[in-house]
C-alpha atoms as a PDB file:
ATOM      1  CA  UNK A   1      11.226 -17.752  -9.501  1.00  0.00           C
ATOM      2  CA  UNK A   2       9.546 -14.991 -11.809  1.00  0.00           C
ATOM      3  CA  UNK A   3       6.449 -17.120 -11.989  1.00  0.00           C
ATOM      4  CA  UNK A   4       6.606 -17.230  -8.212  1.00  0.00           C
ATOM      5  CA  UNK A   5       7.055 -13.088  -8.132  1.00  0.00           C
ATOM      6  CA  UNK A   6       4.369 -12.621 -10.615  1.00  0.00           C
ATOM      7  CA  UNK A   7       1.615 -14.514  -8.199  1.00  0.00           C
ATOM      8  CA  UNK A   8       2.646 -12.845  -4.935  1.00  0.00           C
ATOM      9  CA  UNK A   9       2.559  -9.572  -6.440  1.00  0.00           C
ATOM     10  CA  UNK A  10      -1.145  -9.975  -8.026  1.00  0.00           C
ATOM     11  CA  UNK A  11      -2.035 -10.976  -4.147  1.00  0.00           C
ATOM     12  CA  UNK A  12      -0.574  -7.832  -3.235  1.00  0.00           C
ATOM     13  CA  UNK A  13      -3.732  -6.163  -5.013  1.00  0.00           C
ATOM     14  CA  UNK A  14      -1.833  -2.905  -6.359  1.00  0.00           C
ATOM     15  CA  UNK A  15      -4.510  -1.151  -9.089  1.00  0.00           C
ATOM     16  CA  UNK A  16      -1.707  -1.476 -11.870  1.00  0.00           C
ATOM     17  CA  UNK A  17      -2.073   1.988 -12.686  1.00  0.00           C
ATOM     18  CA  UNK A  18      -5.862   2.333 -13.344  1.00  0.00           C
ATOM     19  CA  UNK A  19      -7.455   4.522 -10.968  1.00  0.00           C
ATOM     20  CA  UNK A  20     -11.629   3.447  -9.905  1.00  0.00           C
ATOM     21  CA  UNK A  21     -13.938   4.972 -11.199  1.00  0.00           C
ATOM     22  CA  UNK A  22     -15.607   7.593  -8.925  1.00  0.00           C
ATOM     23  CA  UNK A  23     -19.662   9.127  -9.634  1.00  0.00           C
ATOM     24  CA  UNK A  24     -18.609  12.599  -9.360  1.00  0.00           C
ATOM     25  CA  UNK A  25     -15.714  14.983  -8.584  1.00  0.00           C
ATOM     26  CA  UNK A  26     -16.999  16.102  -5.212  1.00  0.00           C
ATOM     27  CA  UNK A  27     -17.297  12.325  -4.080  1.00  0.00           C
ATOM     28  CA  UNK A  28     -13.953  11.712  -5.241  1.00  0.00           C
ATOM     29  CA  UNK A  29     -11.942  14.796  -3.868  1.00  0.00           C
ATOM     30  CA  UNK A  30     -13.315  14.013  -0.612  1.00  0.00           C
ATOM     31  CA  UNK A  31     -12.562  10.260  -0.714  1.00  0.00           C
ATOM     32  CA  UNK A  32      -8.943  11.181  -1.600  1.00  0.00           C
ATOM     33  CA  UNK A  33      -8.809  13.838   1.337  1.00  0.00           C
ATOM     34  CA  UNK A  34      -9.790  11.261   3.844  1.00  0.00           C
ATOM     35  CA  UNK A  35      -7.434   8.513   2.695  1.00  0.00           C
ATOM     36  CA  UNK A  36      -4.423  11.331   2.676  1.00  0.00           C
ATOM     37  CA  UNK A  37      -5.433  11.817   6.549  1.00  0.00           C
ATOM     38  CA  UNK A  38      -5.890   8.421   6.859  1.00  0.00           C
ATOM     39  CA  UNK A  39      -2.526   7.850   5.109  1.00  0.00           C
ATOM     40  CA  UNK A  40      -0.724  10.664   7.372  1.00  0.00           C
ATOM     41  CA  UNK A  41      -1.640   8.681  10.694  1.00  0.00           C
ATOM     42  CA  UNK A  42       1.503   6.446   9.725  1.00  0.00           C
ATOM     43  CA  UNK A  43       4.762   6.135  10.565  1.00  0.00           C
ATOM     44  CA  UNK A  44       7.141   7.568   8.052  1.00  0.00           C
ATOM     45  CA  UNK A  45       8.474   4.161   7.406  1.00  0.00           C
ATOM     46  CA  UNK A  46       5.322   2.531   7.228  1.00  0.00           C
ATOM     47  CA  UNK A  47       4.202   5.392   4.668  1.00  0.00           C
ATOM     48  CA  UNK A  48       7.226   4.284   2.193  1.00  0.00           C
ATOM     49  CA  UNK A  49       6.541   0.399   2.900  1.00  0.00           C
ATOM     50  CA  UNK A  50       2.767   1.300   1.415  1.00  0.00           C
ATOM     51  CA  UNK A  51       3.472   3.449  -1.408  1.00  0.00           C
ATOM     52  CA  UNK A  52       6.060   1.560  -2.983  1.00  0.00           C
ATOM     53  CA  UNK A  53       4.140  -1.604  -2.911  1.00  0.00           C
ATOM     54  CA  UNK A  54       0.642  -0.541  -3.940  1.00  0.00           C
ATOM     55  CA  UNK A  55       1.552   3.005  -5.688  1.00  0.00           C
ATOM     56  CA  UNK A  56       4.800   2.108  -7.192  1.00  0.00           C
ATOM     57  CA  UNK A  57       3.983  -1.687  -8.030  1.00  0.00           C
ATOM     58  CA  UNK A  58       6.856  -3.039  -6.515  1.00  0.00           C
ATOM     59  CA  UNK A  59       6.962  -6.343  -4.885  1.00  0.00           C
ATOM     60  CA  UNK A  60       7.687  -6.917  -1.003  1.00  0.00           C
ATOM     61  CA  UNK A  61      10.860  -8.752  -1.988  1.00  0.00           C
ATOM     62  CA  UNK A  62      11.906  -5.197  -4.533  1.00  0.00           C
ATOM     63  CA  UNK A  63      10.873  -3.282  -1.384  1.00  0.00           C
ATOM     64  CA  UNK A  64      13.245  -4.841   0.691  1.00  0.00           C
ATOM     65  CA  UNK A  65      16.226  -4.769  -1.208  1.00  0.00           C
ATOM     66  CA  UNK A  66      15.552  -1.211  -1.288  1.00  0.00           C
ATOM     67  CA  UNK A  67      15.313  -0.714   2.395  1.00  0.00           C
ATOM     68  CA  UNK A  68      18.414  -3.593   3.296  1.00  0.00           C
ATOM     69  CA  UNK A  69      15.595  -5.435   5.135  1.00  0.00           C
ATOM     70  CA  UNK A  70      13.999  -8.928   4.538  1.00  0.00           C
ATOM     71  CA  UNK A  71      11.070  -9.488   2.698  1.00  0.00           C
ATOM     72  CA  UNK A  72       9.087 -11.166   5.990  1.00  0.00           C
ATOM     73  CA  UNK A  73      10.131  -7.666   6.995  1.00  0.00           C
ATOM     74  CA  UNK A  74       8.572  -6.193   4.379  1.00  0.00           C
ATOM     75  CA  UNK A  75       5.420  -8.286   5.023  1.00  0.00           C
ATOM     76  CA  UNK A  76       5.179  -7.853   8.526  1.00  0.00           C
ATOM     77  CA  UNK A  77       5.086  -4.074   8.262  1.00  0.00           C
ATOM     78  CA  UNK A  78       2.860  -3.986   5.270  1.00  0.00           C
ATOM     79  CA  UNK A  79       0.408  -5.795   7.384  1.00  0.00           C
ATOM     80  CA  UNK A  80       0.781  -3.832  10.668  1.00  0.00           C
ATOM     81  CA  UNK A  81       0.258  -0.410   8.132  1.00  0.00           C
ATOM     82  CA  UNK A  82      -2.813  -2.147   6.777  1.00  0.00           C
ATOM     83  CA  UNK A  83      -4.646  -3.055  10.138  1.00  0.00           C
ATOM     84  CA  UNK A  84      -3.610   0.252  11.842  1.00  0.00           C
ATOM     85  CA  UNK A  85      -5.340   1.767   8.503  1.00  0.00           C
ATOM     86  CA  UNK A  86      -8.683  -0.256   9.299  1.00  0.00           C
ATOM     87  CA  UNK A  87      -8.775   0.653  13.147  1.00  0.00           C
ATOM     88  CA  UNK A  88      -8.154   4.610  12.162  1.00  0.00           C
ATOM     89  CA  UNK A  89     -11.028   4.349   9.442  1.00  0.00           C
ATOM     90  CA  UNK A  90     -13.225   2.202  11.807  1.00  0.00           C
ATOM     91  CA  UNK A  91     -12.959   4.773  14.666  1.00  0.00           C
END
């Protein structure tokens, strides 16, 4: 099972603590300032759903022991959060 954990939560692309690289501090202040508004657009559960799995480095199935919900759960909103992301940047 912890082989099985390991794989699903290297799909779940978290950054493992390493932050990208950005060409200058201007570029990167307002890069973070747009993905905090983008980020603020959420539900409040959605927000928690997102940052434990990609800031925290938890897995959808820690996540939903956390939150008493099942990890489809989990998934389902993680998804939702990450297309309603995409439309707000898109528009």
């Amino acid at each position: 099972m912890q082989y099985r954990a390991k794989i699903i939560k290297k799909r779940e692309c978290s950054f493992y603590g390493i932050e990208p690289a950005a060409p200058n501090f201007t570029y990167s202040t307002e890069n973070k300032i747009v993905v905090q508004q983008l980020i603020n657009t959420l539900p409040p559960y959605g927000k928690i759903i997102l940052y434990k799995l990609y800031i925290q480095d938890q897995t959808e199935s820690e996540v939903a022991r956390q939150l008493q919900m099942s990890q489809q759960a989990v998934n389902k909103w993680k998804r939702k959060m990450i297309q309603k992301l995409s439309q707000t940047a898109n528009s």
